[in-house]
Structure formats: structure tokens, C-alpha cells
C-alpha atoms as a PDB file:
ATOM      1  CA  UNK A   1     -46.925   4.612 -66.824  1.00  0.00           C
ATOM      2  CA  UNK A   2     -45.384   7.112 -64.254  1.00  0.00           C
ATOM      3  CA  UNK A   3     -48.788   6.528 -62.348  1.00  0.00           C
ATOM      4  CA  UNK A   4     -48.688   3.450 -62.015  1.00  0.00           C
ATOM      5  CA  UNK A   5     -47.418   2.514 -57.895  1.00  0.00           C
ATOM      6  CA  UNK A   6     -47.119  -0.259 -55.937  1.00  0.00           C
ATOM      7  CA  UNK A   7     -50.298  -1.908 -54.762  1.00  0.00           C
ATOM      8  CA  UNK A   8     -52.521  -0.889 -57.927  1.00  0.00           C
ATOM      9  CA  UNK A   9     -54.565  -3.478 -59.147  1.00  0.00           C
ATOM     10  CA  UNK A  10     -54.614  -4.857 -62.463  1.00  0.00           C
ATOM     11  CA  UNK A  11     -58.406  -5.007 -64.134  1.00  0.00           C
ATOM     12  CA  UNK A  12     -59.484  -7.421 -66.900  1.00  0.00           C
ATOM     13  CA  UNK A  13     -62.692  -5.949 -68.694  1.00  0.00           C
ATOM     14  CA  UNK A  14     -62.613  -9.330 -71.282  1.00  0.00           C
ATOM     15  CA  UNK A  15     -61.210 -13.109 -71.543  1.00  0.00           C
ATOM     16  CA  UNK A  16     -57.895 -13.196 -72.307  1.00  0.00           C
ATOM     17  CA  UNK A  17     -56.527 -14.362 -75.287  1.00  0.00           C
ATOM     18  CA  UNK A  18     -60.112 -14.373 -77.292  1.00  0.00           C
ATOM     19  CA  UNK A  19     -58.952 -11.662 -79.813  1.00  0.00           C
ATOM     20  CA  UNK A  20     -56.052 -13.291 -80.407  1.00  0.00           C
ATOM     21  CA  UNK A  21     -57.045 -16.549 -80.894  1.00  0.00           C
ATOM     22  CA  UNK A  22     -60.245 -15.436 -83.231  1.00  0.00           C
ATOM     23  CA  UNK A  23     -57.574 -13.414 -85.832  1.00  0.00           C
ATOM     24  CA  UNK A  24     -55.270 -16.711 -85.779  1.00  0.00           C
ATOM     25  CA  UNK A  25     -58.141 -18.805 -86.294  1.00  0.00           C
ATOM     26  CA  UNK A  26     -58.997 -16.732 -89.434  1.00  0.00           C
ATOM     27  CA  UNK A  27     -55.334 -16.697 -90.927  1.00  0.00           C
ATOM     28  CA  UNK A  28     -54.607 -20.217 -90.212  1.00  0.00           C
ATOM     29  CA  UNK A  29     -58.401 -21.534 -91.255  1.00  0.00           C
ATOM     30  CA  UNK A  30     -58.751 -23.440 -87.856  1.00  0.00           C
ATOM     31  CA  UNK A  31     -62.061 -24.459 -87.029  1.00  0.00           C
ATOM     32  CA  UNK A  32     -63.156 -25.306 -83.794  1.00  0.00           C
ATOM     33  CA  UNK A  33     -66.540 -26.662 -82.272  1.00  0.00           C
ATOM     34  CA  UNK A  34     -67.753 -23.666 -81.256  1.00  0.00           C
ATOM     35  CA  UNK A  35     -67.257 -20.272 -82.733  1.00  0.00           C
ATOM     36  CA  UNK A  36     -64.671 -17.896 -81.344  1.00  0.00           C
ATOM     37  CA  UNK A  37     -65.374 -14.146 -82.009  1.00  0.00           C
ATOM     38  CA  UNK A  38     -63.472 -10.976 -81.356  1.00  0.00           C
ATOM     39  CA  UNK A  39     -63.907  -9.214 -77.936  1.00  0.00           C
ATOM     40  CA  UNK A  40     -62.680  -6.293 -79.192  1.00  0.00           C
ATOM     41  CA  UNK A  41     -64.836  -3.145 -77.981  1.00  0.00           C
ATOM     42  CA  UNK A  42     -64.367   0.467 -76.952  1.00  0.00           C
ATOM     43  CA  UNK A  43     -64.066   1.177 -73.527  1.00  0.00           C
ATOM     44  CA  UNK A  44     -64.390   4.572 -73.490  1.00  0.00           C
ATOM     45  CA  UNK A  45     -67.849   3.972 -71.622  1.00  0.00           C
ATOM     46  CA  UNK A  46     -66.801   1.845 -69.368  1.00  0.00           C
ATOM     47  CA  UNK A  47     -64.057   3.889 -68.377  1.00  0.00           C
ATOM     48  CA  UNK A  48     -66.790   6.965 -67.901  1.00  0.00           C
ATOM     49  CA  UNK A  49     -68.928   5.110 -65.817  1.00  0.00           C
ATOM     50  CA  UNK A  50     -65.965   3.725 -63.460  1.00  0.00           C
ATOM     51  CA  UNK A  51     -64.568   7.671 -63.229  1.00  0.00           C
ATOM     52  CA  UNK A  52     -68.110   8.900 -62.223  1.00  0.00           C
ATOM     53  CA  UNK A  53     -68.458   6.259 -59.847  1.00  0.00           C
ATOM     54  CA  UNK A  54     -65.005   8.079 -58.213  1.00  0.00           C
ATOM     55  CA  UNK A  55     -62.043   5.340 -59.819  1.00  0.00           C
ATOM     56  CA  UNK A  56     -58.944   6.457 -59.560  1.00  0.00           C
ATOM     57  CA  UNK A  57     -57.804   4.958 -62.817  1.00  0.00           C
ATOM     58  CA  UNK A  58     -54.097   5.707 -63.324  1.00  0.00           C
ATOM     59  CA  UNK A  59     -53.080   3.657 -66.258  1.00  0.00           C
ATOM     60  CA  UNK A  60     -55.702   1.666 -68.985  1.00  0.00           C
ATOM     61  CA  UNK A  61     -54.244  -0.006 -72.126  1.00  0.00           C
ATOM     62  CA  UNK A  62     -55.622  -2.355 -74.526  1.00  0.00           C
ATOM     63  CA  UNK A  63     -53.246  -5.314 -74.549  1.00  0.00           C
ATOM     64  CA  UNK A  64     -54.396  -6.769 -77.971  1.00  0.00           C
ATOM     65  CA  UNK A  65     -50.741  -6.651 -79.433  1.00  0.00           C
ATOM     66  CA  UNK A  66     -48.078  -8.557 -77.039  1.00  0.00           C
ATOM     67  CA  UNK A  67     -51.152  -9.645 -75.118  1.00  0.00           C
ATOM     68  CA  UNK A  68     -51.226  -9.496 -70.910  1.00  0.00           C
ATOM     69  CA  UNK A  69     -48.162 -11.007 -70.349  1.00  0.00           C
ATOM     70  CA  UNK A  70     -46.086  -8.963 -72.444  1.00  0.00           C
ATOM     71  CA  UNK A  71     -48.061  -5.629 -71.286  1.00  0.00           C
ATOM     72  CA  UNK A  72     -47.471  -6.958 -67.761  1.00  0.00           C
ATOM     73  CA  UNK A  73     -43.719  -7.853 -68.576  1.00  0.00           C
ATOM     74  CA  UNK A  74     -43.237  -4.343 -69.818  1.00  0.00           C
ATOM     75  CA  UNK A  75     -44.795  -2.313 -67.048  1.00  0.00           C
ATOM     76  CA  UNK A  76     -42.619  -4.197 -65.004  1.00  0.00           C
ATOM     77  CA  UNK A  77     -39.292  -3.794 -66.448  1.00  0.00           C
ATOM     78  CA  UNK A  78     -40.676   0.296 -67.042  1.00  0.00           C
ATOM     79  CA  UNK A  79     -41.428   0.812 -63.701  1.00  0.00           C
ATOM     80  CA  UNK A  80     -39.747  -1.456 -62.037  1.00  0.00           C
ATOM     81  CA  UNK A  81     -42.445  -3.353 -60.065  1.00  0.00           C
ATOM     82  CA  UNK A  82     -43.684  -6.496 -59.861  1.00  0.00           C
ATOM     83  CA  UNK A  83     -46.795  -7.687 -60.338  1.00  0.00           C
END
């Protein structure tokens, strides 16, 4: 998180919220029209490819628990900037 600095953009590699929603669709039994799957994937590729292309990646986190607000909430109040 000490990386991180002002100006850095923030990268989304998936929809937000589809992880989420797919686990409390299974707990709950909700159905809906069409299905909703888990995005969850490694990235460990992805992140190779975007270093070899010459990214300067200072920070990557999966935000499956708290989801992007709350990993964006607490980058902010760790570093405090704003996004």
C-alpha cells in the first residue's frame, strides 16, 4: 500500500459485484432469468503479460471480500488519498 501515490489509476480486470452476487444467490436459493456465475480467476497471467509489456503495477488486490468500495474506502483512509 506504501506504493500506492497520487494519480495512480485504479484497474478493473472483471464486473463488479458478479462473485458476490453468484455466492448469495447460492445461499439464499435466488433464481434469476439468466444464470450468474463466479468471475473468480487467477490473475497471475494477466499480471505477467501487463509487467512484460513495461506496467508499473504498484499495488493489485482481489477485492472479493468487502468488495471495491470497501477496498477503495480502505486504501483511502491507509494512505490517505482520495480516489
Amino acid at each position: 500500500k506504501s506504493h500506492i501515490q497520487p494519480g495512480d489509476a485504479v484497474f478493473i480486470t472483471g464486473r463488479i459485484a458478479e462473485h458476490g452476487l453468484a455466492v448469495m444467490s447460492v445461499r439464499e436459493g435466488l433464481e434469476f432469468e439468466t444464470e450468474i456465475r463466479s468471475d473468480a480467476a487467477p490473475l497471475g497471467g494477466l499480471a505477467n503479460d501487463l509487467l512484460s509489456c513495461g506496467a508499473n503495477i504498484r499495488f493489485m488486490r482481489d477485492p472479493t471480500r468487502g468488495g471495491l468500495a470497501g477496498l477503495l474506502a480502505d486504501l483511502s483512509e491507509e494512505t490517505a488519498l482520495t480516489v
